[in-house]
C-alpha atoms as a PDB file:
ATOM      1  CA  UNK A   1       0.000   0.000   0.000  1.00  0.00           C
ATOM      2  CA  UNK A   2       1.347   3.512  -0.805  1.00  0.00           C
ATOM      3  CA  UNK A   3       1.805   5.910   1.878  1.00  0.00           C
ATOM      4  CA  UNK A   4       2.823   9.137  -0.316  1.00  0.00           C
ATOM      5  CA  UNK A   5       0.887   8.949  -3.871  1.00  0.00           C
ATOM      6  CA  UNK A   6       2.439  11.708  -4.870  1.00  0.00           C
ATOM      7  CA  UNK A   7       5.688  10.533  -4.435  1.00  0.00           C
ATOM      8  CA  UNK A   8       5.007   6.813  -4.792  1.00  0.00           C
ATOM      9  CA  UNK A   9       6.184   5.722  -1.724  1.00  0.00           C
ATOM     10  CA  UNK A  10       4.970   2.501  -0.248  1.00  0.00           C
ATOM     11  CA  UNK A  11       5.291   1.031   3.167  1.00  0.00           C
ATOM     12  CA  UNK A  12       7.669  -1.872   2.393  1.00  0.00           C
ATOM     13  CA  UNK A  13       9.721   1.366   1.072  1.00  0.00           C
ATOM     14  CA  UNK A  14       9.482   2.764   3.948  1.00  0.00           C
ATOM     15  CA  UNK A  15      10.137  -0.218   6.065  1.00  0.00           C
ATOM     16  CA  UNK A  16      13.296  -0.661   3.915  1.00  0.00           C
ATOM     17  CA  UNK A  17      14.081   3.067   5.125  1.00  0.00           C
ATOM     18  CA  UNK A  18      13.696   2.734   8.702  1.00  0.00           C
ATOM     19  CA  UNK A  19      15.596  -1.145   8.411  1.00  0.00           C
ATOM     20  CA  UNK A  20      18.359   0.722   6.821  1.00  0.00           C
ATOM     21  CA  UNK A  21      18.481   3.051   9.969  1.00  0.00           C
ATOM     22  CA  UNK A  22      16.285   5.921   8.933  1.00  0.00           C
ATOM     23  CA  UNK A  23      14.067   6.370  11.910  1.00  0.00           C
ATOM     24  CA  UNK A  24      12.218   9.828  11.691  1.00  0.00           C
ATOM     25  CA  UNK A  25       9.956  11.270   9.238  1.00  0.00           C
ATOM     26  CA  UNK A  26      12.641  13.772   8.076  1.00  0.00           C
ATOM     27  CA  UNK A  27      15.484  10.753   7.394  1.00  0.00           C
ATOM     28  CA  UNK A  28      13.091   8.538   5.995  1.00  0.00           C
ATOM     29  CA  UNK A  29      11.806  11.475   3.462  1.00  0.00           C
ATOM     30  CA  UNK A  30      15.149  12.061   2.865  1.00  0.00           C
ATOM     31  CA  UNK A  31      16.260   8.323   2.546  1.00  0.00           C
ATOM     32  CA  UNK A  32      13.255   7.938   0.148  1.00  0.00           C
ATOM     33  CA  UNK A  33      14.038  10.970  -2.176  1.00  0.00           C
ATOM     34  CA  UNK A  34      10.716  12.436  -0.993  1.00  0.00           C
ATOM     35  CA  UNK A  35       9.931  15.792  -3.040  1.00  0.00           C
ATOM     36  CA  UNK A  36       7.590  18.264  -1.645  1.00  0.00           C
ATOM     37  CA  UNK A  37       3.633  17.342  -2.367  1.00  0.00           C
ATOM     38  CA  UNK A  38       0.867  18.254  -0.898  1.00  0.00           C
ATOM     39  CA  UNK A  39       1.609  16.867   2.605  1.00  0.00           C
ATOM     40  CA  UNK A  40      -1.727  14.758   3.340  1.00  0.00           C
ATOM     41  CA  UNK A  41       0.400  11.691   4.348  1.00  0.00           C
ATOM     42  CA  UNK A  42       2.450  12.896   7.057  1.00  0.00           C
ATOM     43  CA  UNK A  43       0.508  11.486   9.884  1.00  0.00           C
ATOM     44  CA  UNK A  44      -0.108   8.239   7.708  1.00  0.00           C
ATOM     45  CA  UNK A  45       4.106   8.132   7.454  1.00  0.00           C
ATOM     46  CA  UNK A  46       4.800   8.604  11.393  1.00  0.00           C
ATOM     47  CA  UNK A  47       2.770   5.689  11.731  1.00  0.00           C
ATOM     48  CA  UNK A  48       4.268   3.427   9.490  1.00  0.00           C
ATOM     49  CA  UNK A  49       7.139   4.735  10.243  1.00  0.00           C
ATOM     50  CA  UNK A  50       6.126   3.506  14.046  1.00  0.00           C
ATOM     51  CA  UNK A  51       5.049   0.100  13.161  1.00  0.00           C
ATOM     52  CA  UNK A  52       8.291  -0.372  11.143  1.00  0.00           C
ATOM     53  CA  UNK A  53      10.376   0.598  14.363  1.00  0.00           C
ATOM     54  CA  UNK A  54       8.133  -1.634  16.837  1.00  0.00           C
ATOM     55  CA  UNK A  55       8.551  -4.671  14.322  1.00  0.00           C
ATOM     56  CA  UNK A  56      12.669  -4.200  14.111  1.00  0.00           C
ATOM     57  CA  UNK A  57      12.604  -3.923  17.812  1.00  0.00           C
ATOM     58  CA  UNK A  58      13.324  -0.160  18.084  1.00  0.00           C
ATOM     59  CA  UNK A  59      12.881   2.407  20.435  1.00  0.00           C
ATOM     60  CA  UNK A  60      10.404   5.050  19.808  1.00  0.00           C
ATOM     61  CA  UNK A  61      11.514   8.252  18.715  1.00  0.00           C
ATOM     62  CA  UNK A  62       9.819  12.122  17.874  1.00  0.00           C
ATOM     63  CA  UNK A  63       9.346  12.831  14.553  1.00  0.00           C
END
């Protein structure tokens, strides 16, 4: 499932992201290439980006 259409960014891309170390929204947008859209999957992102960290074992972090 995408989480950014307009940058086609799914959640097994993002899981790769936070796997790789990436573990905020900022490093994972920047691990992903992310390009400014119109910003309606931010709060969809921290959450994946929360379920990827809770399934690798890692500690929470802020966004």
């Amino acid at each position: 499932m995408y989480v950014c259409i307009c940058n086609a960014v799914s959640e097994a891309d993002v899981h790769d992201c936070v796997s790789a170390g990436a573990s905020t929204i900022r490093q994972v947008k920047n691990a992903c290439g992310w390009k400014p859209g119109c910003g309606s999957c931010t709060s969809r992102l921290a959450e994946v980006i929360g379920h990827a960290r809770a399934s690798s074992g890692a500690e929470p972090s802020a966004a």
